[in-house]
C-alpha atoms as a PDB file:
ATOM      1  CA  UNK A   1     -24.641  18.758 -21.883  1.00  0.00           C
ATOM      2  CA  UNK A   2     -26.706  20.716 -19.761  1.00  0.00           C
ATOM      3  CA  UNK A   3     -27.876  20.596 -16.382  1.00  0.00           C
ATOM      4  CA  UNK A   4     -29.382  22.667 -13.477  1.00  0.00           C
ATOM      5  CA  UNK A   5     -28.994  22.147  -9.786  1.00  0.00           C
ATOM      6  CA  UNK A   6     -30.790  23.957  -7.429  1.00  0.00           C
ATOM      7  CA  UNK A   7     -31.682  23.301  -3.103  1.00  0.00           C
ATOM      8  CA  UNK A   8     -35.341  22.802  -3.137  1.00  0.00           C
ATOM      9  CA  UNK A   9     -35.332  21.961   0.576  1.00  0.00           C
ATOM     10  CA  UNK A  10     -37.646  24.436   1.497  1.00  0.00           C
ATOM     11  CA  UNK A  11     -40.310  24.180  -1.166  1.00  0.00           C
ATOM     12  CA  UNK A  12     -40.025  20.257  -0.774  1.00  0.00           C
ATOM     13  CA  UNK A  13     -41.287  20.156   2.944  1.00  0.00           C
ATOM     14  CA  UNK A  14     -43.627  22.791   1.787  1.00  0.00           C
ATOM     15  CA  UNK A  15     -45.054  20.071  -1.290  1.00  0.00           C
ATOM     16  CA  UNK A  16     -44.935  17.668   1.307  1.00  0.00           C
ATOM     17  CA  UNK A  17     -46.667  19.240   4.321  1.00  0.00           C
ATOM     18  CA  UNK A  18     -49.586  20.342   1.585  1.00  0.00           C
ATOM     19  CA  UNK A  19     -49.626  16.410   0.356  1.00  0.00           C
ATOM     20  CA  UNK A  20     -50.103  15.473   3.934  1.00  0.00           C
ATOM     21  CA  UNK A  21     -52.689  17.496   4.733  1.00  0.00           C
ATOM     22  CA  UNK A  22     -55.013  17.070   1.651  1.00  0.00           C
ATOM     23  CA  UNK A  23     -54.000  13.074   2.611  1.00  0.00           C
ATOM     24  CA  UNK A  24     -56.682  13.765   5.137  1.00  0.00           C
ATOM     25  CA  UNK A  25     -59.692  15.641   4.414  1.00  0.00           C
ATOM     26  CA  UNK A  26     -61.567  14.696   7.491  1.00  0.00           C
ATOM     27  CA  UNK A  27     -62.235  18.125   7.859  1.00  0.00           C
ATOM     28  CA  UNK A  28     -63.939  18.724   4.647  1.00  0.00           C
ATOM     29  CA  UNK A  29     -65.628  16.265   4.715  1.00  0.00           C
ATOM     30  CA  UNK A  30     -67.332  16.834   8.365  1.00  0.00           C
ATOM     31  CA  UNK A  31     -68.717  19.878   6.916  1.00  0.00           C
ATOM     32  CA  UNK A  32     -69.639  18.559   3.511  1.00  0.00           C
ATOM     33  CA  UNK A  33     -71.589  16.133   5.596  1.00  0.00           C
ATOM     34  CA  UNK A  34     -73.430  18.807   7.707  1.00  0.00           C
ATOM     35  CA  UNK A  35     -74.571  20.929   4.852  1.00  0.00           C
ATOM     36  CA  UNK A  36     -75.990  17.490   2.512  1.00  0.00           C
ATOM     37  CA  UNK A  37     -77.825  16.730   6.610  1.00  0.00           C
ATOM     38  CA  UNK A  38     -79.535  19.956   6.170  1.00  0.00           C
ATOM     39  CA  UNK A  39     -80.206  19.728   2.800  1.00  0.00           C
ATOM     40  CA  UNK A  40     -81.821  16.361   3.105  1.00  0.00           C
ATOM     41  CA  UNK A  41     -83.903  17.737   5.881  1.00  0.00           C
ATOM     42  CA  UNK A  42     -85.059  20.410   3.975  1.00  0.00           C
ATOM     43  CA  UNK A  43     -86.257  18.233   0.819  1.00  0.00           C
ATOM     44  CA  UNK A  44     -88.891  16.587   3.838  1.00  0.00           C
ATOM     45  CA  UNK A  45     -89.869  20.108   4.384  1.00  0.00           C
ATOM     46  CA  UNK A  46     -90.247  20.474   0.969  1.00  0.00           C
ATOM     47  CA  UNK A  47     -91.092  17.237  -0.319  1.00  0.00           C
ATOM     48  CA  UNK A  48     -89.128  17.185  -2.731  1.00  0.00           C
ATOM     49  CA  UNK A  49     -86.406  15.002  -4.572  1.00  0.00           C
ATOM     50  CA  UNK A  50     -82.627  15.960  -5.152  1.00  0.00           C
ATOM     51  CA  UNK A  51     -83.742  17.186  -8.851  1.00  0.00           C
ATOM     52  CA  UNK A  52     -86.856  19.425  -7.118  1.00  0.00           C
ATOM     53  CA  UNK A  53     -89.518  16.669  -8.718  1.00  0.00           C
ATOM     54  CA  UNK A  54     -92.063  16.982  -6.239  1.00  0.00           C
ATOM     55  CA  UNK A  55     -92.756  13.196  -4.322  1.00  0.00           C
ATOM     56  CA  UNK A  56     -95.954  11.283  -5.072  1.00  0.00           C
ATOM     57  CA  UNK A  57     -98.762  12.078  -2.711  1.00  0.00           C
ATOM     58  CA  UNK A  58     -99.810   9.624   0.047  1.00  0.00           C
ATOM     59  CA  UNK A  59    -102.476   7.296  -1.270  1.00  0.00           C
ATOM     60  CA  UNK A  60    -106.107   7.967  -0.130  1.00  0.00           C
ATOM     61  CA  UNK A  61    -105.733   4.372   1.754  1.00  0.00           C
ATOM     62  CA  UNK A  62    -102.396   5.571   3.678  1.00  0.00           C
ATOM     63  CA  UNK A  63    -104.430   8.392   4.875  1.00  0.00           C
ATOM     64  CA  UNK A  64    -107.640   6.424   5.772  1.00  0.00           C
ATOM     65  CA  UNK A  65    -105.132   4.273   7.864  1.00  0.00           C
ATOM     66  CA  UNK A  66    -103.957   7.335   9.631  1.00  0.00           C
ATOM     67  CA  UNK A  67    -106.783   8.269  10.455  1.00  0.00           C
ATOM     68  CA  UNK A  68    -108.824   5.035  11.922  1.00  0.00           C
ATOM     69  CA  UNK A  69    -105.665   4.070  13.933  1.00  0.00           C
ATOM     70  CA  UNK A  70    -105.736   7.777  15.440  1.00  0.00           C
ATOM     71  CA  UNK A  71    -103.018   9.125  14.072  1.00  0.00           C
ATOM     72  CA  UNK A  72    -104.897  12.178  12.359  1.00  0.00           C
ATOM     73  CA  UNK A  73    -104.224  14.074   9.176  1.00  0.00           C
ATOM     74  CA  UNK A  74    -100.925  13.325   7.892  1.00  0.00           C
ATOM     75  CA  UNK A  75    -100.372  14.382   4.009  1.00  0.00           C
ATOM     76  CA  UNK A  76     -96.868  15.551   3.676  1.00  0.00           C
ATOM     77  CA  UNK A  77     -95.500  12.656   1.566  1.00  0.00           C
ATOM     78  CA  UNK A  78     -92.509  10.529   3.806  1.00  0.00           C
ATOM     79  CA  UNK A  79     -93.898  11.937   6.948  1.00  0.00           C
ATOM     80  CA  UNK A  80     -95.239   9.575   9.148  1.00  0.00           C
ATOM     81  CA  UNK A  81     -96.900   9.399  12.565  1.00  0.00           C
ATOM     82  CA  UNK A  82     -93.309   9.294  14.015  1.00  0.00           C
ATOM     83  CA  UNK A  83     -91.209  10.997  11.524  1.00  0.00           C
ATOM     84  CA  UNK A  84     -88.393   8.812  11.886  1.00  0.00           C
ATOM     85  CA  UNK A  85     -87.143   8.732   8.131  1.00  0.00           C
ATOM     86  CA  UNK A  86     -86.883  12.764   8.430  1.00  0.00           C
ATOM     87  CA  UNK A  87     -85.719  12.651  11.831  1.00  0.00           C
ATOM     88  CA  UNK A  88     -82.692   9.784  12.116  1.00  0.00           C
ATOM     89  CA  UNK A  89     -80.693  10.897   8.734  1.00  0.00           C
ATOM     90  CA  UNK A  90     -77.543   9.881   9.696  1.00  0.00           C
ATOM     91  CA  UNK A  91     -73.598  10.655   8.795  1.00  0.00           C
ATOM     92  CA  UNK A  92     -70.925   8.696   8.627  1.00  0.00           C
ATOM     93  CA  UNK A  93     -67.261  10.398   8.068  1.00  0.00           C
ATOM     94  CA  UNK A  94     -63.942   9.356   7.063  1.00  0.00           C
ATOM     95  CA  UNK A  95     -60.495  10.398   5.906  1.00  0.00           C
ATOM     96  CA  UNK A  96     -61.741   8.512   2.916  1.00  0.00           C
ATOM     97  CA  UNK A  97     -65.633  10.061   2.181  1.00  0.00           C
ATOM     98  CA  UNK A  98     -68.857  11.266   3.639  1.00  0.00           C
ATOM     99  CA  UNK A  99     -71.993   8.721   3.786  1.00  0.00           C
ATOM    100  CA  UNK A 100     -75.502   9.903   4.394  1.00  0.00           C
ATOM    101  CA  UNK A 101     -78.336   7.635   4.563  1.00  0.00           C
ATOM    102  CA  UNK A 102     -80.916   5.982   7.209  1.00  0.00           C
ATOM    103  CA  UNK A 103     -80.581   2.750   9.340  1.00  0.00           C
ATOM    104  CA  UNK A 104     -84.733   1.776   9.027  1.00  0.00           C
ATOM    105  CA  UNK A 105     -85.606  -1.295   7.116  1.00  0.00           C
ATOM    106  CA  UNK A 106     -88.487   0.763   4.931  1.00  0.00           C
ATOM    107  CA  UNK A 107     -85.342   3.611   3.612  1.00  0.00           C
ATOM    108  CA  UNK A 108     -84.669   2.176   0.696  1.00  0.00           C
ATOM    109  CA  UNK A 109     -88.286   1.081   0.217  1.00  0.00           C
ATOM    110  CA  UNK A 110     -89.016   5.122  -0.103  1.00  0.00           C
ATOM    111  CA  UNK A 111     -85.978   5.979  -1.756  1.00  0.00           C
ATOM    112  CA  UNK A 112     -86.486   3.112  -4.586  1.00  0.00           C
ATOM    113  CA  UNK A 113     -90.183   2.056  -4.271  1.00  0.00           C
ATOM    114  CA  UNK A 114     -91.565  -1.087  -4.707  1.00  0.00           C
ATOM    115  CA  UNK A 115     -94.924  -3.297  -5.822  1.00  0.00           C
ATOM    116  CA  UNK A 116     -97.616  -4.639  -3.911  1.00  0.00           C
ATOM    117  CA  UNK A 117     -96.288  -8.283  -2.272  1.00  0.00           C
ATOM    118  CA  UNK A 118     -92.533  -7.371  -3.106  1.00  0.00           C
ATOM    119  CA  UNK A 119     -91.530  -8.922   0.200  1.00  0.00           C
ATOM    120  CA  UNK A 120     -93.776 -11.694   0.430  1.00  0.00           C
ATOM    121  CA  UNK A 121     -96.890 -11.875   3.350  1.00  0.00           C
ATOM    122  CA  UNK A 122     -97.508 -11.794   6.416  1.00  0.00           C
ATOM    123  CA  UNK A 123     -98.902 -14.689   8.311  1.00  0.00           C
ATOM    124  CA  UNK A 124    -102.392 -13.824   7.498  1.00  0.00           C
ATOM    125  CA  UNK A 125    -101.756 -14.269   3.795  1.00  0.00           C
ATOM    126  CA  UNK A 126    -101.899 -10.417   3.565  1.00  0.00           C
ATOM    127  CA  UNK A 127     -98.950  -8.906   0.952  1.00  0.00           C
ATOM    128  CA  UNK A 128     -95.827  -6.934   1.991  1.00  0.00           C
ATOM    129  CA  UNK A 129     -96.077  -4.157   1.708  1.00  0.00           C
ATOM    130  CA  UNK A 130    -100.053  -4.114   1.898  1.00  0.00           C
ATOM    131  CA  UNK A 131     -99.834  -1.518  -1.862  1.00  0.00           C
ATOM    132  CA  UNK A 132     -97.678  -0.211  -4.342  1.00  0.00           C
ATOM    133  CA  UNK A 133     -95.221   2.262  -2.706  1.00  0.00           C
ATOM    134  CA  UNK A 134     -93.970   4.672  -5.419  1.00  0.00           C
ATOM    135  CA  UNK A 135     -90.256   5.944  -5.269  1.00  0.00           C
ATOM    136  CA  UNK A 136     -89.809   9.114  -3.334  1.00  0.00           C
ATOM    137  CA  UNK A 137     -85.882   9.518  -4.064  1.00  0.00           C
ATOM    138  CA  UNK A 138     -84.971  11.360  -0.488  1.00  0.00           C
ATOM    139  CA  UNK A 139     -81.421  10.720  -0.550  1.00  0.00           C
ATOM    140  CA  UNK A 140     -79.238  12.608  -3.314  1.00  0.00           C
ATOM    141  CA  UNK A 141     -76.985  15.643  -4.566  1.00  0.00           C
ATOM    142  CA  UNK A 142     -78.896  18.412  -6.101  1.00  0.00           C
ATOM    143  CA  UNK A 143     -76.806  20.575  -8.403  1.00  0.00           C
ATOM    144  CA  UNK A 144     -76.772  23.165  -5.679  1.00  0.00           C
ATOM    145  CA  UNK A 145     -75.800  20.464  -3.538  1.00  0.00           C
ATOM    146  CA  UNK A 146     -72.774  19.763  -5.967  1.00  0.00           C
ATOM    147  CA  UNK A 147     -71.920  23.490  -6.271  1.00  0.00           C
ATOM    148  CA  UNK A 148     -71.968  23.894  -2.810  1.00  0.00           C
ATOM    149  CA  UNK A 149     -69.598  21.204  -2.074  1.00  0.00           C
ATOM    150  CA  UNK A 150     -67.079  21.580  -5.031  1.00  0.00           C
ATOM    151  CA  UNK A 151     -66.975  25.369  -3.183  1.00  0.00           C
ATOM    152  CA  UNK A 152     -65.967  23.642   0.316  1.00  0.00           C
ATOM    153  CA  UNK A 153     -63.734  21.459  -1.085  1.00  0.00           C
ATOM    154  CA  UNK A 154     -62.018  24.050  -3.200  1.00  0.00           C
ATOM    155  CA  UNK A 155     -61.925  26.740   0.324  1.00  0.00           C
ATOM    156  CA  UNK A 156     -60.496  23.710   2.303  1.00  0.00           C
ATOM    157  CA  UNK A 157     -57.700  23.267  -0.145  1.00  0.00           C
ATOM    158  CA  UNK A 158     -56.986  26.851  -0.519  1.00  0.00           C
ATOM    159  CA  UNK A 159     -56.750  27.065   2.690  1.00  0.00           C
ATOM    160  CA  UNK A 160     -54.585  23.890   3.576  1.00  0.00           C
ATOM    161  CA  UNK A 161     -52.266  25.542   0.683  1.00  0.00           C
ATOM    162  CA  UNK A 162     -51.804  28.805   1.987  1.00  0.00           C
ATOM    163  CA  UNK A 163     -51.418  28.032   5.784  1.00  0.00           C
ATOM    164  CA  UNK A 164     -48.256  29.030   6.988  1.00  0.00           C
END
Protein backbone atom coordinates (compact mmCIF):
# COMPACT_ATOMS: atom_id res chain seq x y z
CA UNK A 1 0.00 0.00 0.00
CA UNK A 2 0.71 3.37 -0.86
CA UNK A 3 -0.39 6.63 0.12
CA UNK A 4 0.49 10.40 0.12
CA UNK A 5 -0.48 13.03 2.61
CA UNK A 6 0.15 16.41 2.13
CA UNK A 7 -1.50 20.12 3.97
CA UNK A 8 -3.25 21.69 1.12
CA UNK A 9 -4.65 24.41 3.38
CA UNK A 10 -3.35 27.10 1.54
CA UNK A 11 -4.07 26.14 -2.04
CA UNK A 12 -7.64 25.01 -0.79
CA UNK A 13 -8.81 28.59 0.30
CA UNK A 14 -7.02 29.67 -2.76
CA UNK A 15 -9.50 26.95 -5.08
CA UNK A 16 -12.11 28.19 -3.04
CA UNK A 17 -11.79 32.00 -3.06
CA UNK A 18 -11.34 31.56 -7.16
CA UNK A 19 -14.76 29.26 -7.08
CA UNK A 20 -16.40 32.08 -5.26
CA UNK A 21 -15.58 34.65 -7.30
CA UNK A 22 -16.27 33.13 -10.81
CA UNK A 23 -19.75 32.08 -8.64
CA UNK A 24 -20.49 35.65 -9.52
CA UNK A 25 -19.71 37.14 -12.72
CA UNK A 26 -21.76 40.22 -12.30
CA UNK A 27 -18.90 41.99 -13.33
CA UNK A 28 -18.41 40.41 -16.62
CA UNK A 29 -21.28 40.46 -17.44
CA UNK A 30 -21.98 44.42 -16.87
CA UNK A 31 -19.42 44.94 -19.42
CA UNK A 32 -20.37 42.18 -21.80
CA UNK A 33 -23.65 44.00 -21.70
CA UNK A 34 -22.20 47.49 -22.54
CA UNK A 35 -20.16 46.44 -25.48
CA UNK A 36 -23.43 44.08 -27.24
CA UNK A 37 -25.47 48.02 -26.25
CA UNK A 38 -23.03 49.57 -28.53
CA UNK A 39 -22.90 47.09 -30.91
CA UNK A 40 -26.62 46.99 -31.35
CA UNK A 41 -26.56 50.70 -31.74
CA UNK A 42 -24.19 50.61 -34.28
CA UNK A 43 -26.07 47.90 -36.58
CA UNK A 44 -29.03 51.07 -36.66
CA UNK A 45 -26.23 53.16 -37.85
CA UNK A 46 -25.44 50.70 -40.15
CA UNK A 47 -28.50 48.98 -40.89
CA UNK A 48 -27.44 46.06 -40.66
CA UNK A 49 -28.18 42.53 -39.06
CA UNK A 50 -25.87 40.56 -36.55
CA UNK A 51 -24.50 38.51 -39.77
CA UNK A 52 -23.83 42.16 -41.75
CA UNK A 53 -27.04 41.23 -44.23
CA UNK A 54 -28.07 44.57 -44.94
CA UNK A 55 -32.12 45.19 -43.65
CA UNK A 56 -34.88 45.48 -46.25
CA UNK A 57 -35.54 49.01 -47.34
CA UNK A 58 -38.64 50.93 -46.13
CA UNK A 59 -41.50 50.37 -48.54
CA UNK A 60 -42.35 53.26 -50.94
CA UNK A 61 -45.85 53.41 -48.86
CA UNK A 62 -43.90 53.76 -45.34
CA UNK A 63 -42.23 56.65 -46.88
CA UNK A 64 -45.32 58.27 -48.55
CA UNK A 65 -46.77 58.03 -44.92
CA UNK A 66 -43.84 59.92 -43.61
CA UNK A 67 -44.12 62.26 -45.61
CA UNK A 68 -48.06 63.35 -45.76
CA UNK A 69 -48.18 63.14 -41.90
CA UNK A 70 -45.05 65.63 -41.87
CA UNK A 71 -42.62 63.66 -40.73
CA UNK A 72 -40.18 64.20 -43.82
CA UNK A 73 -37.66 61.94 -45.45
CA UNK A 74 -36.97 59.06 -43.37
CA UNK A 75 -35.14 56.00 -45.32
CA UNK A 76 -32.77 54.43 -42.94
CA UNK A 77 -34.59 51.10 -42.44
CA UNK A 78 -35.87 50.76 -38.35
CA UNK A 79 -35.60 54.44 -37.98
CA UNK A 80 -38.63 56.08 -37.34
CA UNK A 81 -39.96 59.59 -36.72
CA UNK A 82 -39.03 59.00 -33.01
CA UNK A 83 -36.30 56.54 -33.07
CA UNK A 84 -37.38 54.74 -30.16
CA UNK A 85 -36.37 51.07 -31.25
CA UNK A 86 -32.62 52.54 -31.69
CA UNK A 87 -32.90 54.69 -28.83
CA UNK A 88 -34.52 52.50 -25.66
CA UNK A 89 -32.21 49.18 -26.18
CA UNK A 90 -32.20 48.10 -22.90
CA UNK A 91 -29.94 45.72 -20.40
CA UNK A 92 -30.77 43.65 -17.95
CA UNK A 93 -27.82 42.00 -15.67
CA UNK A 94 -27.44 39.23 -13.36
CA UNK A 95 -25.07 36.98 -11.46
CA UNK A 96 -26.73 34.53 -13.76
CA UNK A 97 -26.55 36.33 -17.60
CA UNK A 98 -26.83 39.47 -19.62
CA UNK A 99 -30.30 40.25 -21.53
CA UNK A 100 -30.56 42.83 -24.25
CA UNK A 101 -33.67 43.57 -25.96
CA UNK A 102 -36.55 46.40 -26.21
CA UNK A 103 -39.77 46.89 -24.09
CA UNK A 104 -42.08 48.31 -27.40
CA UNK A 105 -44.89 46.15 -28.55
CA UNK A 106 -43.64 46.46 -32.50
CA UNK A 107 -39.68 44.83 -31.30
CA UNK A 108 -40.27 41.66 -32.11
CA UNK A 109 -42.47 42.65 -35.05
CA UNK A 110 -38.95 44.10 -36.64
CA UNK A 111 -36.81 41.58 -35.31
CA UNK A 112 -39.15 38.57 -36.72
CA UNK A 113 -41.47 40.26 -39.29
CA UNK A 114 -44.78 39.52 -40.01
CA UNK A 115 -47.81 39.50 -42.88
CA UNK A 116 -50.32 41.89 -43.69
CA UNK A 117 -53.48 41.36 -40.97
CA UNK A 118 -51.18 39.18 -38.61
CA UNK A 119 -52.81 40.85 -35.63
CA UNK A 120 -56.19 41.20 -36.74
CA UNK A 121 -57.96 45.00 -37.56
CA UNK A 122 -58.62 47.81 -36.35
CA UNK A 123 -62.10 49.05 -35.82
CA UNK A 124 -62.40 50.36 -39.25
CA UNK A 125 -61.95 46.90 -40.73
CA UNK A 126 -58.42 48.08 -41.76
CA UNK A 127 -55.54 45.04 -41.17
CA UNK A 128 -52.80 45.04 -38.48
CA UNK A 129 -50.29 45.86 -39.40
CA UNK A 130 -51.68 47.95 -42.49
CA UNK A 131 -48.58 45.66 -44.96
CA UNK A 132 -46.19 43.06 -44.89
CA UNK A 133 -43.33 44.02 -42.50
CA UNK A 134 -40.21 42.03 -43.51
CA UNK A 135 -37.75 40.79 -40.70
CA UNK A 136 -35.01 43.20 -39.90
CA UNK A 137 -33.13 40.85 -37.24
CA UNK A 138 -31.72 43.92 -34.88
CA UNK A 139 -31.05 41.95 -31.94
CA UNK A 140 -28.07 39.29 -32.12
CA UNK A 141 -24.27 38.21 -31.63
CA UNK A 142 -22.13 38.81 -34.59
CA UNK A 143 -19.01 36.66 -34.65
CA UNK A 144 -17.08 39.72 -33.62
CA UNK A 145 -19.59 40.08 -31.09
CA UNK A 146 -18.75 36.42 -29.88
CA UNK A 147 -14.97 37.01 -30.12
CA UNK A 148 -15.21 39.97 -28.30
CA UNK A 149 -16.97 38.53 -25.44
CA UNK A 150 -15.24 35.04 -25.16
CA UNK A 151 -12.03 37.76 -24.81
CA UNK A 152 -13.86 39.53 -21.68
CA UNK A 153 -14.84 36.59 -20.23
CA UNK A 154 -11.49 34.91 -20.57
CA UNK A 155 -9.58 38.62 -19.06
CA UNK A 156 -12.21 38.52 -16.19
CA UNK A 157 -11.21 35.04 -15.23
CA UNK A 158 -7.60 35.60 -15.60
CA UNK A 159 -7.86 38.15 -13.65
CA UNK A 160 -10.17 36.76 -10.77
CA UNK A 161 -7.34 33.86 -10.87
CA UNK A 162 -4.40 35.78 -10.43
CA UNK A 163 -5.62 38.41 -7.83
CA UNK A 164 -3.79 38.20 -4.82
Amino acid sequence: MFGVQFNAGRSRQAIREAIAQLDDMTPVFDDIAEYMLDATRQRFIKGVAPDGTPWAPKKQSTLDRYKRLGYGSLTRPLIGPGKALSTQIQRLVSKDGVVIGSSLIYSEVQQSGAVKGAFGADRRGRPIPWGSIPARTWLGISRDDETAIVRMTEAYVASTLDAP
